[in-house]
N, C-alpha and C. Protein backbone atom coordinates (compact mmCIF):
# COMPACT_ATOMS: atom_id res chain seq x y z
N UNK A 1 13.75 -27.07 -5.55
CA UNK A 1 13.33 -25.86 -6.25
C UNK A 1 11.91 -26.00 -6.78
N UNK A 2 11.54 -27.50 -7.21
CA UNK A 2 10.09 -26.96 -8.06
C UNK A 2 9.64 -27.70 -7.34
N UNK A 3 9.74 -28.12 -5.82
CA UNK A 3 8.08 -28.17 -4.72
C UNK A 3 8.75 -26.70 -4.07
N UNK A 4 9.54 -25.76 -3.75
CA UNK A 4 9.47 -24.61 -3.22
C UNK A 4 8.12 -23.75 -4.50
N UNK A 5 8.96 -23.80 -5.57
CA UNK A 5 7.79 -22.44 -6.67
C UNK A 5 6.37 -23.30 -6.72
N UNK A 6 6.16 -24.64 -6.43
CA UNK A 6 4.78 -25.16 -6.22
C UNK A 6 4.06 -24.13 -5.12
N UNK A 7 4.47 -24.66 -3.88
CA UNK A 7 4.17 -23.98 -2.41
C UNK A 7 3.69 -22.69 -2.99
N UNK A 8 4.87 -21.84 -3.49
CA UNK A 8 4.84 -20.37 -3.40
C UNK A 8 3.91 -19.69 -4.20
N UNK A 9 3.52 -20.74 -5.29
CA UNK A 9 2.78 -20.61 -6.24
C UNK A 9 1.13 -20.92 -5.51
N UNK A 10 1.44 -21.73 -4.83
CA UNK A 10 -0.07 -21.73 -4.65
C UNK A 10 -0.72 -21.41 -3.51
N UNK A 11 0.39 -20.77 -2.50
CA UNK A 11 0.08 -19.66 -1.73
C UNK A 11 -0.42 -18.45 -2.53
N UNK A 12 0.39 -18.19 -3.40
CA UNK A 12 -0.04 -16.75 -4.43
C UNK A 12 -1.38 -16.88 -4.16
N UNK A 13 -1.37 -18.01 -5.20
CA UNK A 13 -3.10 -18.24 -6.08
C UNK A 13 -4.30 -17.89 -4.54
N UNK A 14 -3.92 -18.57 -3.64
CA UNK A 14 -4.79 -19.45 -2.70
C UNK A 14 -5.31 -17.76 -1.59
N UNK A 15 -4.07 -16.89 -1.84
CA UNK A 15 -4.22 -15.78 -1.15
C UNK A 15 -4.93 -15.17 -1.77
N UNK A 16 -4.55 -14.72 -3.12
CA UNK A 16 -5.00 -13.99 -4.08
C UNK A 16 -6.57 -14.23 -4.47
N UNK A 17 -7.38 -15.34 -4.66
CA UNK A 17 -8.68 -15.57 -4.78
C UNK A 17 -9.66 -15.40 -3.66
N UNK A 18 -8.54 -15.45 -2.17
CA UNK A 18 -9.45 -15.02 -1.03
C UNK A 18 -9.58 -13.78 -1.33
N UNK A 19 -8.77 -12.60 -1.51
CA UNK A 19 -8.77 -11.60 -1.64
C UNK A 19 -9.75 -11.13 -2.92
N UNK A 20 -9.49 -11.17 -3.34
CA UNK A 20 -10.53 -10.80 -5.03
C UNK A 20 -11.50 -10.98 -4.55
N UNK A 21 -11.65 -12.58 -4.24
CA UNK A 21 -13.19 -12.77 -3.83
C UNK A 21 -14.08 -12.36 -2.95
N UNK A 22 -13.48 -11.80 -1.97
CA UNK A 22 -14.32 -11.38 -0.71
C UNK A 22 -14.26 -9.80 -1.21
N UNK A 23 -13.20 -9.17 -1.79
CA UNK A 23 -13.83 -8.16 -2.36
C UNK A 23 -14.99 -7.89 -3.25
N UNK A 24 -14.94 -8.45 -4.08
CA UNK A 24 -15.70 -8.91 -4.63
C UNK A 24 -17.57 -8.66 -4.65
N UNK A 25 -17.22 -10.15 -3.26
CA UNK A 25 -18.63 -9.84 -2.63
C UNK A 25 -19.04 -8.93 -1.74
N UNK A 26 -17.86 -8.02 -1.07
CA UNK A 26 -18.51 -7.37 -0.55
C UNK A 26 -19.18 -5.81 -0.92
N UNK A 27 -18.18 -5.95 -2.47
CA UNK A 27 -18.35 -4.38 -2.70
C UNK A 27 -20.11 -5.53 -4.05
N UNK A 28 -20.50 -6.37 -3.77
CA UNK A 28 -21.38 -6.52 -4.77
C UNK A 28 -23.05 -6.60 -3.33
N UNK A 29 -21.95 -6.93 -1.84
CA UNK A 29 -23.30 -6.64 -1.00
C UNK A 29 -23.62 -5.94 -0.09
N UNK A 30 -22.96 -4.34 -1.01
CA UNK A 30 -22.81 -3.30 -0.18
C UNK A 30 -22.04 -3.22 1.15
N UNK A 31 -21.13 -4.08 1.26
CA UNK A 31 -19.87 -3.95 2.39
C UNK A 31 -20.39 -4.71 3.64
N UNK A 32 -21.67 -5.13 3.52
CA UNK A 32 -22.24 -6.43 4.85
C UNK A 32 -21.62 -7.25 5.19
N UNK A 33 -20.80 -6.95 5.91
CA UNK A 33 -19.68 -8.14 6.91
C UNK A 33 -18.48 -7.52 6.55
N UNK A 34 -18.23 -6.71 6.25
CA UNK A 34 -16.47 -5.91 5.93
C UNK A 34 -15.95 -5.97 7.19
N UNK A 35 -16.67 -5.47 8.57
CA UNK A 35 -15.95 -5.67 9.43
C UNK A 35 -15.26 -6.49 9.77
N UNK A 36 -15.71 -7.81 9.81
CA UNK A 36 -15.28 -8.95 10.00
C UNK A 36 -14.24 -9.44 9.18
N UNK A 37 -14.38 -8.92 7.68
CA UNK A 37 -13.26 -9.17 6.66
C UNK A 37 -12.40 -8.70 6.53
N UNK A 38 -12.67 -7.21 7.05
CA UNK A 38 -11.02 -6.43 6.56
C UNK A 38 -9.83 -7.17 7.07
N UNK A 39 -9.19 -7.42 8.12
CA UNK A 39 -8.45 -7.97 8.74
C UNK A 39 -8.05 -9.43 7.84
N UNK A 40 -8.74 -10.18 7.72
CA UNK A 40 -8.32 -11.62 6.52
C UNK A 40 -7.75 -11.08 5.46
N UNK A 41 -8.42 -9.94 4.74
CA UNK A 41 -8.28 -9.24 3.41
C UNK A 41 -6.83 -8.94 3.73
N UNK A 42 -6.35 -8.23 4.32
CA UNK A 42 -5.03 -7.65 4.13
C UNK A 42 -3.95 -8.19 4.85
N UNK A 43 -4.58 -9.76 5.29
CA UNK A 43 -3.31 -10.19 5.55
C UNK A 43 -3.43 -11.59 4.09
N UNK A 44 -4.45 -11.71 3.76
CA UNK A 44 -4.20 -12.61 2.38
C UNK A 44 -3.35 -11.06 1.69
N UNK A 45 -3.83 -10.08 0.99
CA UNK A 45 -2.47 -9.16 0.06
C UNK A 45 -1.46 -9.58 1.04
N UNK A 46 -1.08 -9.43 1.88
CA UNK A 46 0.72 -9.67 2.04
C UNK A 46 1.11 -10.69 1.86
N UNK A 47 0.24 -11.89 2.25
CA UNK A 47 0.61 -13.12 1.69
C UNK A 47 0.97 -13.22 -0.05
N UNK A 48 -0.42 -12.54 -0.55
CA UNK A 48 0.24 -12.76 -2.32
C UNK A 48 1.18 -11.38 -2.45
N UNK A 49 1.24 -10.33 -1.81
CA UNK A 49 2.49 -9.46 -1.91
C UNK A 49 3.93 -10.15 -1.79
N UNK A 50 4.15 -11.17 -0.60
CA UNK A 50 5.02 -11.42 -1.11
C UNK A 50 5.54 -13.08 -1.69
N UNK A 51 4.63 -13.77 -1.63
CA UNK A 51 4.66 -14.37 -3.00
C UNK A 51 4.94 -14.13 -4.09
N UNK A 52 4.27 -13.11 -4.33
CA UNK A 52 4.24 -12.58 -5.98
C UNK A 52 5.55 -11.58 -5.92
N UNK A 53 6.26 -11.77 -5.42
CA UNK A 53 7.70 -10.91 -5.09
C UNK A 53 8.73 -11.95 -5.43
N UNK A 54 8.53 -12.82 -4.38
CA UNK A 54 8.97 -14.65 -4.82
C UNK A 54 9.23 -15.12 -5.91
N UNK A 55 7.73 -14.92 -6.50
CA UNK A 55 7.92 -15.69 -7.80
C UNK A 55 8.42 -14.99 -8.85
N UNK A 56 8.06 -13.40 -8.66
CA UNK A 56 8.88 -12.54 -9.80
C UNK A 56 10.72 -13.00 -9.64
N UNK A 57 10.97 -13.32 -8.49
CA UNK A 57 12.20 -13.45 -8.34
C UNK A 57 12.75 -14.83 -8.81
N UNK A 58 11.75 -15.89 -8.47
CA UNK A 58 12.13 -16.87 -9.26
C UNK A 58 12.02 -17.32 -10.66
N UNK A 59 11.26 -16.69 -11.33
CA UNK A 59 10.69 -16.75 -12.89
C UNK A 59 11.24 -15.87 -13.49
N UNK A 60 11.40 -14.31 -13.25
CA UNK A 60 11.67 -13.41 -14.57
C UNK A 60 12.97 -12.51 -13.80
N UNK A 61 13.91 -13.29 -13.70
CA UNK A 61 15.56 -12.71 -13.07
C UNK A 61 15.93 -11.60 -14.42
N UNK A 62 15.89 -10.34 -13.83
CA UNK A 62 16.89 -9.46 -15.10
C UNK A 62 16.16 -9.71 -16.20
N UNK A 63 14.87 -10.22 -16.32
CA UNK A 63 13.83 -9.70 -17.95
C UNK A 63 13.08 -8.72 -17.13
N UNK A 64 12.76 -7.75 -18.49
CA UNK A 64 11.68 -6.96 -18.19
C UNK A 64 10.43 -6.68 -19.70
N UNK A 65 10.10 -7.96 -20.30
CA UNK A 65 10.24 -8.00 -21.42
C UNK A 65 8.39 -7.62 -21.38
N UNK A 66 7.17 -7.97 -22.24
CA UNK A 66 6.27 -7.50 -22.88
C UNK A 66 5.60 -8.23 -21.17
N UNK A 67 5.95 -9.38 -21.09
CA UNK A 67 4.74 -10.61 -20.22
C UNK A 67 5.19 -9.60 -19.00
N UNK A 68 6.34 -9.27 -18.32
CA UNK A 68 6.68 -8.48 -17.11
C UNK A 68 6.10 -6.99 -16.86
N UNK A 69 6.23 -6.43 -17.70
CA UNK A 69 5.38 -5.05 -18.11
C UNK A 69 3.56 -5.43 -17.76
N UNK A 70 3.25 -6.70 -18.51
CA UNK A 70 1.58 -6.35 -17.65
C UNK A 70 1.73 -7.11 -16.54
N UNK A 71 2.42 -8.18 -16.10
CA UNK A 71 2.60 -8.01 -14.99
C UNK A 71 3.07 -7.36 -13.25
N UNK A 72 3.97 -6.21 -14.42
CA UNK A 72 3.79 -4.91 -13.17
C UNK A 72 2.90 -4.05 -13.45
N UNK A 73 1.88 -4.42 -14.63
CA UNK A 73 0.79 -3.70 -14.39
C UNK A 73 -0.19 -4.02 -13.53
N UNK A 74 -0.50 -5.39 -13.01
CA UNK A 74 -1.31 -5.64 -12.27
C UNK A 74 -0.95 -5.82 -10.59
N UNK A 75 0.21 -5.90 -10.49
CA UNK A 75 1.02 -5.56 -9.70
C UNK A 75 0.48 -4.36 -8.51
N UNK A 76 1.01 -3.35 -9.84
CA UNK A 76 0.89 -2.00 -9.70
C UNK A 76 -0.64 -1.78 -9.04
N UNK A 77 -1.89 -2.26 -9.61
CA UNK A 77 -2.77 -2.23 -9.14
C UNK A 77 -3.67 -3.05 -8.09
N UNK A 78 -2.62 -3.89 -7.72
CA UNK A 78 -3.05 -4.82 -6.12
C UNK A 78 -2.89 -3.81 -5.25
N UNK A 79 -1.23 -2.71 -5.64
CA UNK A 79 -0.96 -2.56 -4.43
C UNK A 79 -1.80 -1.42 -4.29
N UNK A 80 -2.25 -0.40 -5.71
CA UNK A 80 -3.67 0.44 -5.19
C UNK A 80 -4.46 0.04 -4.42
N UNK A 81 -4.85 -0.77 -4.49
CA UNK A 81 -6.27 -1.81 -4.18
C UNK A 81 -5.93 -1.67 -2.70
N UNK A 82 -5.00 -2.08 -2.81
CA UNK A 82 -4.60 -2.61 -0.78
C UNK A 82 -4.80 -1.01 -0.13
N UNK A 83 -4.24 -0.02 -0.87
CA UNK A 83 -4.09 1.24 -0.39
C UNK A 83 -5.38 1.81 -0.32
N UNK A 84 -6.61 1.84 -1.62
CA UNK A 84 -8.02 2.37 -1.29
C UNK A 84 -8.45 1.69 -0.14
N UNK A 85 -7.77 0.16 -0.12
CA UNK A 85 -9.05 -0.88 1.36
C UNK A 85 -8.28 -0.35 2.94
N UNK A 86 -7.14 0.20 2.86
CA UNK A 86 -6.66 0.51 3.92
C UNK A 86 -6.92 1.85 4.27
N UNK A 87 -6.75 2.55 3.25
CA UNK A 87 -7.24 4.21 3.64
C UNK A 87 -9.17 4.20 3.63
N UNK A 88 -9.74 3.62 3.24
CA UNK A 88 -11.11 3.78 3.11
C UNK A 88 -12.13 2.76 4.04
N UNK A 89 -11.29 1.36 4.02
CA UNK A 89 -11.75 0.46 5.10
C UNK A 89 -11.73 0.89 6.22
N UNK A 90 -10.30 0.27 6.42
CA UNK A 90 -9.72 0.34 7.59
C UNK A 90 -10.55 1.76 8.91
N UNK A 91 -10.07 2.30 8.17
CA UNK A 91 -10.44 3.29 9.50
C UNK A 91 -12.07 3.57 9.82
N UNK A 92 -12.79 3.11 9.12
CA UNK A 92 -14.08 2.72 8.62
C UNK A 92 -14.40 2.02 9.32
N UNK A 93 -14.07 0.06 9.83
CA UNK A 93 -14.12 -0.35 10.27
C UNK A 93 -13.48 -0.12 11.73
N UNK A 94 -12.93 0.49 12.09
CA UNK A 94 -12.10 0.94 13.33
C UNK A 94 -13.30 1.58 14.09
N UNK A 95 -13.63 2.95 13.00
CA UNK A 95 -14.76 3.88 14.04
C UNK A 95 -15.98 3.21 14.19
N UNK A 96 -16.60 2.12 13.73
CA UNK A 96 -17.19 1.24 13.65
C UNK A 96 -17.47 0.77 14.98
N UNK A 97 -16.31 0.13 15.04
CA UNK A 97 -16.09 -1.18 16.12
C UNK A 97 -16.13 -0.32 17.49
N UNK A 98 -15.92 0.99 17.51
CA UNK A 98 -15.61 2.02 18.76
C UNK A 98 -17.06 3.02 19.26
N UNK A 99 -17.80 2.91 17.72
CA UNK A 99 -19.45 3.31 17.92
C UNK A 99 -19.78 4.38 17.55
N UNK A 100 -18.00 5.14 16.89
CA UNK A 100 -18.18 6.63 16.51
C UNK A 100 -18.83 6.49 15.03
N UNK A 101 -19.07 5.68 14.45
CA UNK A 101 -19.90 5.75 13.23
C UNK A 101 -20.87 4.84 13.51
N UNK A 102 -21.94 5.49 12.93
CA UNK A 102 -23.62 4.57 12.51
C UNK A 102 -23.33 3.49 11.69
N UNK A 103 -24.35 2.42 11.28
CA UNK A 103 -23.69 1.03 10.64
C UNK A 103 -23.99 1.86 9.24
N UNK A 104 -25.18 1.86 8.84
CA UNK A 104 -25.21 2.60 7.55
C UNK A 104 -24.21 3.25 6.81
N UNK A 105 -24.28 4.45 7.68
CA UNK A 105 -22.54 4.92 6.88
C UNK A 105 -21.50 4.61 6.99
N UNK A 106 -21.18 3.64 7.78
CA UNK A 106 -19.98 2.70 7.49
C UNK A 106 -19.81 2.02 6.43
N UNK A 107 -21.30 1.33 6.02
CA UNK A 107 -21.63 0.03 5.12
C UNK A 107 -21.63 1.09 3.84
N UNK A 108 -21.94 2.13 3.83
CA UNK A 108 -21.83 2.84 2.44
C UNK A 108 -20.05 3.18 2.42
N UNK A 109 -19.42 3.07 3.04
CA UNK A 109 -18.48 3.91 3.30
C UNK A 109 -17.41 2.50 2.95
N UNK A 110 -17.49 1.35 3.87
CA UNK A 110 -16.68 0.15 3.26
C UNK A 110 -17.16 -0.61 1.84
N UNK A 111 -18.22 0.07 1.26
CA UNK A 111 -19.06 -0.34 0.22
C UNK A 111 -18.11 0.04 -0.73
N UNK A 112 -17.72 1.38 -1.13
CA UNK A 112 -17.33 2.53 -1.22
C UNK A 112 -15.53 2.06 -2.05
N UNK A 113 -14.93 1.63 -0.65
CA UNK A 113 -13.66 1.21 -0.99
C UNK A 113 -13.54 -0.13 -1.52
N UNK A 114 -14.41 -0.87 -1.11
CA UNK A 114 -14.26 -2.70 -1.56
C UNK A 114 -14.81 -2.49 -3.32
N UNK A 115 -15.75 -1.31 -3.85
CA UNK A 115 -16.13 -1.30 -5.08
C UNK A 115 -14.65 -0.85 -5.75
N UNK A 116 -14.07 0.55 -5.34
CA UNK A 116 -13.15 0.65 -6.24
C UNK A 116 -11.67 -0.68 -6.31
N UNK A 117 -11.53 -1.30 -4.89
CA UNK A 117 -10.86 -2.36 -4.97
C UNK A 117 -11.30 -3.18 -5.96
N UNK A 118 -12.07 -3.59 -5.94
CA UNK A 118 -12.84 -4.60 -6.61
C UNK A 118 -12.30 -4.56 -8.31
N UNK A 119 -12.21 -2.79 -8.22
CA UNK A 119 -12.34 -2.62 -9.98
C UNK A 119 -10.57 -3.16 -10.75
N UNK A 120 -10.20 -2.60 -9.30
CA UNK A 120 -8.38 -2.63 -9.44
C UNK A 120 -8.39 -4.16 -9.39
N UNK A 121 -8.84 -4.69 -8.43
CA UNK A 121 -8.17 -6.49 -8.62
C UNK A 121 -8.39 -6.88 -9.79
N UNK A 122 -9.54 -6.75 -10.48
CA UNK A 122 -9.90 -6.96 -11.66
C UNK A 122 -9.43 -6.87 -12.59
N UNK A 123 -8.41 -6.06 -12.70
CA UNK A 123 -7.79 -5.46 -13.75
C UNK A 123 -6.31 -6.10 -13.53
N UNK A 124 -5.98 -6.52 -11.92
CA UNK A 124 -5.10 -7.17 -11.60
C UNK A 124 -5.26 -8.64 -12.41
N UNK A 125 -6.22 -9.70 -11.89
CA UNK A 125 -6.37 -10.66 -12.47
C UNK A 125 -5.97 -10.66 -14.14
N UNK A 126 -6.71 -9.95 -14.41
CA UNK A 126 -6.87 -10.13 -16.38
C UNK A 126 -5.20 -9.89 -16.35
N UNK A 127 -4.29 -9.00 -15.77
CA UNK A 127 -3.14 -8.92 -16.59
C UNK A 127 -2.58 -10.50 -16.00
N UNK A 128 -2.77 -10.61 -14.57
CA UNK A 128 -1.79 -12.21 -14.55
C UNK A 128 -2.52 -13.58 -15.69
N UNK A 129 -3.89 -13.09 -15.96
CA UNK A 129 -3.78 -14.14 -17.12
C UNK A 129 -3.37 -13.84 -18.38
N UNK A 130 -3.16 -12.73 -18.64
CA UNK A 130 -2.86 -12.42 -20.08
C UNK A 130 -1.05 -12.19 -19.92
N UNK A 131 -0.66 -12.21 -19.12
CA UNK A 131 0.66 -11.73 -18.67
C UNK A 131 1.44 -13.02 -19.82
N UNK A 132 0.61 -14.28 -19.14
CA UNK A 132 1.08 -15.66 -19.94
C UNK A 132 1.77 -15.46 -21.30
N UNK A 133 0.61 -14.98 -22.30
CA UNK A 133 0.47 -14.72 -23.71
C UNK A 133 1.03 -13.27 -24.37
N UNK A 134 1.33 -12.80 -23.29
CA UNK A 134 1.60 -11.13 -23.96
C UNK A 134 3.62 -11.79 -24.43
């Protein structure tokens, strides 16, 4: 049991910081290389999607107490996050790769979604650290 919640745990983490982070940078360098990233990006979220499913299942069975509440708050806002980078990326990078969009307005356009991601992970992070203490 505690080298399984190790593993699972640090798959979370290990997914979760790719993700943040490359959002991150890309909504901080105007979306330059999104193409190349989207695809890593949303298969690290399913990795910490279901990790972080895992571990809710192994840590907080039948509580739903103050620490669980911001942790389905941040929750709540990965899975926005995944949803602005998939509705706003994704197809972004698709018409991209096919030539029906110019790079410019792509790069404003994956700029666009990786910023508001960016704002949501953010808000994700702070609750899994404060989740601890609440």
């Amino acid at each position: 049991m505690q080298l399984l919640l190790i593993v699972t745990l640090s798959l979370h983490v290990l997914s979760g910081v790719f993700w943040v982070g490359t959002t991150l940078a890309l909504a901080r360098t105007g979306g330059l290389g999104g193409e190349r990233l989207f695809r890593p990006q949303m298969g690290a979220a399913v990795v910490a999607f279901l990790t972080g499913g895992y571990l809710w299942h192994l840590l907080h069975p039948g509580v739903f107490g103050t620490a669980e509440k911001v942790l389905a708050t941040g929750a709540f806002t990965a899975v926005i996050a995944a949803g602005v980078q998939g509705a706003l990326v994704g197809p972004t990078v698709r018409r991209l790769q096919r030539g029906a969009l110019d790079a410019d307005n792509a790069r404003a356009r994956i700029a666009l979604g990786q910023r508001i991601a960016a704002v949501l992970l953010s808000i994700t992070v702070l609750c899994m650290a404060a989740a601890r203490y609440a």
